[in-house]
C-alpha atoms as a PDB file:
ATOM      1  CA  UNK A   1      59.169 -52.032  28.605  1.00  0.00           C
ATOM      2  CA  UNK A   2      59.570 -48.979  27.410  1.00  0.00           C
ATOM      3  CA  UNK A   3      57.552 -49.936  23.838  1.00  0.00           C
ATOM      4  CA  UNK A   4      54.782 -50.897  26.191  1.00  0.00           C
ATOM      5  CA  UNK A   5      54.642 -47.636  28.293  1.00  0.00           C
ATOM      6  CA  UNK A   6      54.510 -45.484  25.139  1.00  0.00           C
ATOM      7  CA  UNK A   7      51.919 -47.771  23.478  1.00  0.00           C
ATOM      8  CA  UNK A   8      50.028 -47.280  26.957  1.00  0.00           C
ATOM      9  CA  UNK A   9      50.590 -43.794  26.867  1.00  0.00           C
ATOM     10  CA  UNK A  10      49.530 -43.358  23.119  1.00  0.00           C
ATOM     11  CA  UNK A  11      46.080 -45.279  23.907  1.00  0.00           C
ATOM     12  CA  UNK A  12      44.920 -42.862  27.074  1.00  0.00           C
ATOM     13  CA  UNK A  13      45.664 -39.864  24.835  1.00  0.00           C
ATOM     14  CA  UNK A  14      43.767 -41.531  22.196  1.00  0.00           C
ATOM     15  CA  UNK A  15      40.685 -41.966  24.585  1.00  0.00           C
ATOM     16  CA  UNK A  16      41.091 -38.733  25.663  1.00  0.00           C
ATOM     17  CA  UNK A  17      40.403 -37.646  22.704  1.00  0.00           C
ATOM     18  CA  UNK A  18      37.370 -39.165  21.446  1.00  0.00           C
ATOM     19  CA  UNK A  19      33.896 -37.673  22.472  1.00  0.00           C
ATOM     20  CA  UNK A  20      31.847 -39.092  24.650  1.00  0.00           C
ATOM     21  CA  UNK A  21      28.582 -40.708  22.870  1.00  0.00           C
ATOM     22  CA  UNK A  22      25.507 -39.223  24.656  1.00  0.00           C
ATOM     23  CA  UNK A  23      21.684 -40.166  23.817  1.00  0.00           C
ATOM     24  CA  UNK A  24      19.297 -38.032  21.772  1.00  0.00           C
ATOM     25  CA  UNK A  25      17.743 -35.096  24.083  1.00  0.00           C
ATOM     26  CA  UNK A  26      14.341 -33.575  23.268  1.00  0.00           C
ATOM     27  CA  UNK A  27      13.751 -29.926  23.071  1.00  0.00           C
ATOM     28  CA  UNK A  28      12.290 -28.888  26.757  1.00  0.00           C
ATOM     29  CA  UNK A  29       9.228 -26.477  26.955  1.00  0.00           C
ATOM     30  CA  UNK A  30       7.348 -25.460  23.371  1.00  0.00           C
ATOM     31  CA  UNK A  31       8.139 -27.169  20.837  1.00  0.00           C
ATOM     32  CA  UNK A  32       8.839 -25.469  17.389  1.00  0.00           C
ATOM     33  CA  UNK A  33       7.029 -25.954  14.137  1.00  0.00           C
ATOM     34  CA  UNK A  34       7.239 -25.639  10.735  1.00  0.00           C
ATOM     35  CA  UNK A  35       4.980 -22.837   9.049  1.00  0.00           C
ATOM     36  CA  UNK A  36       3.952 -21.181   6.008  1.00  0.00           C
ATOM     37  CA  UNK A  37       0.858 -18.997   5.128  1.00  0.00           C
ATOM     38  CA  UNK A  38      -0.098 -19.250   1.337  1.00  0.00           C
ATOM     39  CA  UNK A  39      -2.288 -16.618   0.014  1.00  0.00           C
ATOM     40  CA  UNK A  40      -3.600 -15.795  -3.652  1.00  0.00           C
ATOM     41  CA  UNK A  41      -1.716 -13.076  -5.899  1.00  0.00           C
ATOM     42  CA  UNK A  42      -3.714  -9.720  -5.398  1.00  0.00           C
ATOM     43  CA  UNK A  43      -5.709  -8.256  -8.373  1.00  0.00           C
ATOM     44  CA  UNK A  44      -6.211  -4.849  -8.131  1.00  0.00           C
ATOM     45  CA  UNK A  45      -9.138  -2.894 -11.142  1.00  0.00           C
ATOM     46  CA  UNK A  46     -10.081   0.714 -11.063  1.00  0.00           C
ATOM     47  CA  UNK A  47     -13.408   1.112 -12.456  1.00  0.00           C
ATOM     48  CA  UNK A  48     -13.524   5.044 -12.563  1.00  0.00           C
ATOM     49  CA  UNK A  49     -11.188   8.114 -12.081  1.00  0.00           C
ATOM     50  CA  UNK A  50     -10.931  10.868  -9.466  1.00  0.00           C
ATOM     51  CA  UNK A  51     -12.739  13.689 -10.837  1.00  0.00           C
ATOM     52  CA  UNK A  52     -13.116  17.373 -10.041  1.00  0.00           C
ATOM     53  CA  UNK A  53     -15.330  18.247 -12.503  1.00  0.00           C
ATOM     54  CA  UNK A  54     -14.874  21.692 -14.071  1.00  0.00           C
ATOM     55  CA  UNK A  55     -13.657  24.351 -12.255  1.00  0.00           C
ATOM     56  CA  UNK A  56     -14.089  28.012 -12.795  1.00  0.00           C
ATOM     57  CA  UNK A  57     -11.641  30.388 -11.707  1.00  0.00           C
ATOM     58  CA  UNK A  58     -13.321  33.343  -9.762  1.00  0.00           C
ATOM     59  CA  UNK A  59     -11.992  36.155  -7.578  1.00  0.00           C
ATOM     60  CA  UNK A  60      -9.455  35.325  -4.578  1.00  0.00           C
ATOM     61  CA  UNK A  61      -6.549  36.092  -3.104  1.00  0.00           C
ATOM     62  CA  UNK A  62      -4.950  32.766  -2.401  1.00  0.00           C
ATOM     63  CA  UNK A  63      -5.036  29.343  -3.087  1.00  0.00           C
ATOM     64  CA  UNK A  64      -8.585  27.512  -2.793  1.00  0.00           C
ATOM     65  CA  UNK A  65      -8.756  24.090  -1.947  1.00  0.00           C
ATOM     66  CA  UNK A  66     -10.915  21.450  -4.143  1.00  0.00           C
ATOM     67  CA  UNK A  67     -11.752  18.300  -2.066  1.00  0.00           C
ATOM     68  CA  UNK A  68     -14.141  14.807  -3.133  1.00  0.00           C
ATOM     69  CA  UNK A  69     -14.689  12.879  -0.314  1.00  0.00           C
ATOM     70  CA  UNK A  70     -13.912   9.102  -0.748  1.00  0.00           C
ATOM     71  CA  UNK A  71     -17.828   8.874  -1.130  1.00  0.00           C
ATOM     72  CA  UNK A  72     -17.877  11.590  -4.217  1.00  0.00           C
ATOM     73  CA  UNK A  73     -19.007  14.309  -2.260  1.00  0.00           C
ATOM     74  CA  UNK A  74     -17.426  17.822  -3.538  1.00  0.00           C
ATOM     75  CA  UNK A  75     -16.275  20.494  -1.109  1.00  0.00           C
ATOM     76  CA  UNK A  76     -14.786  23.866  -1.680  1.00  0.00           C
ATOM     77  CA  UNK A  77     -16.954  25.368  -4.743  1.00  0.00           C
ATOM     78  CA  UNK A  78     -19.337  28.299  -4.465  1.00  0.00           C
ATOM     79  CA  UNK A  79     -17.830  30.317  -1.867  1.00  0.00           C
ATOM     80  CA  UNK A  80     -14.277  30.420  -2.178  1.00  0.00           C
ATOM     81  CA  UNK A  81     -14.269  32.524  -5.553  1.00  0.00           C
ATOM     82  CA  UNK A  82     -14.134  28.978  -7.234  1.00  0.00           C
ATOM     83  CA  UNK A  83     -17.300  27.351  -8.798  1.00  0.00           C
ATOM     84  CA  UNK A  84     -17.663  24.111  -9.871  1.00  0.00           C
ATOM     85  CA  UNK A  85     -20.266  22.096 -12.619  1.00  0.00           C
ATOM     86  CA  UNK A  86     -20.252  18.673 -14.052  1.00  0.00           C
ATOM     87  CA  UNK A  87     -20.270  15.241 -12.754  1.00  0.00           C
ATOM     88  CA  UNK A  88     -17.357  14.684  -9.801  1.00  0.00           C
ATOM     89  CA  UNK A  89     -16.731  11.061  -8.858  1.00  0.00           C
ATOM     90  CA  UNK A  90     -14.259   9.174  -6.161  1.00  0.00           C
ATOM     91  CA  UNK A  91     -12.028   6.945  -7.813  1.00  0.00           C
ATOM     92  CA  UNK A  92     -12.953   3.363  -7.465  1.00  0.00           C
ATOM     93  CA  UNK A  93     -10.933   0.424  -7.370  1.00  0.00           C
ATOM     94  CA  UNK A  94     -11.823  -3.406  -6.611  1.00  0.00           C
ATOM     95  CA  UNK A  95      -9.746  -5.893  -4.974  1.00  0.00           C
ATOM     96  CA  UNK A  96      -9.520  -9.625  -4.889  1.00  0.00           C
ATOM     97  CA  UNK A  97      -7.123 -11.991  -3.100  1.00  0.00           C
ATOM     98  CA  UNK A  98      -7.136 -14.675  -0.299  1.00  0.00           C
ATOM     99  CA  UNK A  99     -10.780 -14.811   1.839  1.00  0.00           C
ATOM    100  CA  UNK A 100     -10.696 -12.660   4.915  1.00  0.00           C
ATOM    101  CA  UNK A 101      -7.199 -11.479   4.498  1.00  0.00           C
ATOM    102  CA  UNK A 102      -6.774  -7.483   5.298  1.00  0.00           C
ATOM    103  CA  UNK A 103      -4.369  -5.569   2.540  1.00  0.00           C
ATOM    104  CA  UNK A 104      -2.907  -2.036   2.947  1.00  0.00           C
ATOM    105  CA  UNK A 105      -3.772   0.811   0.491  1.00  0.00           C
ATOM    106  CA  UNK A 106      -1.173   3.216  -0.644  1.00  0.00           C
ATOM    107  CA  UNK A 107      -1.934   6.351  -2.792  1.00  0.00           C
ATOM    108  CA  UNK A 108       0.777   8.701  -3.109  1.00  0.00           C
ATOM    109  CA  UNK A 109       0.110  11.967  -3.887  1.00  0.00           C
ATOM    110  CA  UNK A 110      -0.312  12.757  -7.563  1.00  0.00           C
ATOM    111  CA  UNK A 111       0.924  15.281  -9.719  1.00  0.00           C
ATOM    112  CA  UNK A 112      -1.149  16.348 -12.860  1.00  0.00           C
ATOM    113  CA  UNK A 113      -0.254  18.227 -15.305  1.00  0.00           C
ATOM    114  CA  UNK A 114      -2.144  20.745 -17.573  1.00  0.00           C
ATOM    115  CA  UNK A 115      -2.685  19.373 -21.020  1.00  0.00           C
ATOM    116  CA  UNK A 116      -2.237  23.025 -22.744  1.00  0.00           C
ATOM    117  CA  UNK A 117       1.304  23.574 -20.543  1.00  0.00           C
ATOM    118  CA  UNK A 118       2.913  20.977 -19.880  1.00  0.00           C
ATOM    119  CA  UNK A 119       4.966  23.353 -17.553  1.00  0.00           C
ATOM    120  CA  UNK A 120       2.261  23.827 -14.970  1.00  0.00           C
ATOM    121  CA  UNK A 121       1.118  21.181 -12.498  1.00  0.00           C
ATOM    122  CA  UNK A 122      -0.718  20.610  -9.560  1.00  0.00           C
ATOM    123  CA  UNK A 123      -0.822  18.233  -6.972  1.00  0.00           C
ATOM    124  CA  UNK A 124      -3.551  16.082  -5.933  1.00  0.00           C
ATOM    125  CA  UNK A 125      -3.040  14.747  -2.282  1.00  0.00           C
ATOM    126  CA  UNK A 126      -5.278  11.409  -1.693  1.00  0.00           C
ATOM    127  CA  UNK A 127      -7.263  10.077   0.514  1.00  0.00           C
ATOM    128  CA  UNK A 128      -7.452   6.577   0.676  1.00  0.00           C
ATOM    129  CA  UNK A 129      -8.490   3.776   3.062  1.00  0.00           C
ATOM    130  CA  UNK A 130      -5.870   3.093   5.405  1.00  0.00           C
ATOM    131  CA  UNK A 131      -6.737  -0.924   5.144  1.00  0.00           C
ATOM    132  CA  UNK A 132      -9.738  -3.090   3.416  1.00  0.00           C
ATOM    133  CA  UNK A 133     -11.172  -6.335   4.353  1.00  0.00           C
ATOM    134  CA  UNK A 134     -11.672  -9.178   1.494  1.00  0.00           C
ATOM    135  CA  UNK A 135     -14.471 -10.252   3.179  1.00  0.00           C
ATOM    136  CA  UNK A 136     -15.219 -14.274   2.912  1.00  0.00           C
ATOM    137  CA  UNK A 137     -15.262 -13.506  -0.791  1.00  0.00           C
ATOM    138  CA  UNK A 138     -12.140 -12.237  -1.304  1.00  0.00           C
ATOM    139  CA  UNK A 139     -10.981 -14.970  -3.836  1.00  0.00           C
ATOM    140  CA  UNK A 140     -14.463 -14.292  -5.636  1.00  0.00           C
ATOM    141  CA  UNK A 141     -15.915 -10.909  -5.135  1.00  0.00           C
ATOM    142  CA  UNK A 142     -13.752  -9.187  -3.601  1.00  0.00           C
ATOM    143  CA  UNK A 143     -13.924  -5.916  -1.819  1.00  0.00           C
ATOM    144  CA  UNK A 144     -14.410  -1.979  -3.309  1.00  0.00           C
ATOM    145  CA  UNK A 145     -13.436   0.696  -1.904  1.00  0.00           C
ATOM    146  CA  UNK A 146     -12.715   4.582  -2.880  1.00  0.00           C
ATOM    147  CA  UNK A 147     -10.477   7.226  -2.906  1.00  0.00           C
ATOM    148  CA  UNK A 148     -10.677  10.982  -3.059  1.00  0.00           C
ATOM    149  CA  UNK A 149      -8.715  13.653  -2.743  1.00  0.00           C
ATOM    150  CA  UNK A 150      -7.687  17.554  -2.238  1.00  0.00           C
ATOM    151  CA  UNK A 151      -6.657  19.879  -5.492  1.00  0.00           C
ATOM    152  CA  UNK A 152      -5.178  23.217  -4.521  1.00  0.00           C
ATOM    153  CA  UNK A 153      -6.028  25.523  -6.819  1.00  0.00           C
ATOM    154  CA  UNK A 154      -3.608  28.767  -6.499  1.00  0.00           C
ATOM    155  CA  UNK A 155      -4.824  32.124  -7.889  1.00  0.00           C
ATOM    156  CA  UNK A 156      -3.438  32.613 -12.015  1.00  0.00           C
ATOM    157  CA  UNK A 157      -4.125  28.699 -12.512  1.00  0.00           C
ATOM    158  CA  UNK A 158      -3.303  28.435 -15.842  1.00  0.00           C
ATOM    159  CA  UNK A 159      -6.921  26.940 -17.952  1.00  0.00           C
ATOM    160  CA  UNK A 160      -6.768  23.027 -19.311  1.00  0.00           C
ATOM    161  CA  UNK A 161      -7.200  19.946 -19.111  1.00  0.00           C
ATOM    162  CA  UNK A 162      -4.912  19.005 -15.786  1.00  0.00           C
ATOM    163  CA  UNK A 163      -4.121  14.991 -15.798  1.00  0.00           C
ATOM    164  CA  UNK A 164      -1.859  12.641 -14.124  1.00  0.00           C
ATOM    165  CA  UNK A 165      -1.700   8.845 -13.349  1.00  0.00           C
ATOM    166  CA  UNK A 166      -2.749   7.398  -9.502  1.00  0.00           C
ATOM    167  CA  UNK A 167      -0.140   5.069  -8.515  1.00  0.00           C
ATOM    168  CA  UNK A 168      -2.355   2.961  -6.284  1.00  0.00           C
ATOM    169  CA  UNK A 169      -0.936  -0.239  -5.420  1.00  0.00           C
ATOM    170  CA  UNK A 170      -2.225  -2.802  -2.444  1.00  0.00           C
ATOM    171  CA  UNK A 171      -0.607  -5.411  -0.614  1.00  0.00           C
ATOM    172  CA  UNK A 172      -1.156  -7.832   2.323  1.00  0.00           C
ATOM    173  CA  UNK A 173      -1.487  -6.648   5.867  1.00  0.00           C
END
């Protein structure tokens, strides 16, 4: 008898122990899906450089401020004791990528440096686009846009050639 009371006793804690089998139950409310958005590899060309033109030191007493609009307007020569000749341009870039997607534009600011001194620089703060549509054409045509910027120019500039490289890069929105 007592065999048969442990074997009874081994078989409830045995039952006790095994989960209960329940059915299946759906998710209640929205449902979840499975995504993924697949866009083209930006391309990014420049097709011309941000340029100042020349600029002649005059007579002032502190630093004079160069600006080309993103259009390739100049502002800032002929009555600041600074005057400017030659062609100025905007920079101009072109971007392709996936139709109607919107990218970001960043241009840090840019330091160039005179080609005669390599000691003396100046920094270029740019003015960019914020964002820029593809367009339908993204893939195809893409989309321009421009960038200008400001040049401070501080009294004893040292004369040359002043260069340095815009790190312009875009990326998806």
């Amino acid at each position: 008898m007592k065999t048969l009371t442990k074997a009874a006793v081994l078989a409830v804690a045995a039952l006790g122990a095994t989960p209960a089998l329940a059915a299946p139950v759906p998710v209640s409310g929205t449902v979840p899906v499975a995504k993924a958005n697949i866009v083209r590899p930006l391309v990014l060309t420049a097709s011309s450089d941000l340029n100042f033109g020349t600029i002649i030191l005059g007579s002032y007493a502190s630093t004079q401020t160069v600006t080309v609009s993103q259009g390739g307007a100049l502002v800032g020569c002929g009555t600041s004791g600074l005057t400017c000749q030659g062609a100025t341009s905007a920079a101009n870039y072109l971007v392709k990528g996936t139709n109607n997607a919107v990218v970001t534009v960043a241009a840090p600011n840019v330091t160039i440096t005179n080609a005669n001194n390599a000691a003396q620089t100046l920094t270029v703060v740019l003015n960019a686009p914020a964002t820029v549509n593809l367009g339908a054409n993204g893939n195809s045509t893409g989309a321009p846009f421009s960038i200008g910027g400001s040049l401070d120019v501080p009294v004893g500039a040292g004369d040359g050639l002043y260069a340095g490289t815009m790190a312009v890069t875009v990326d998806y929105q």
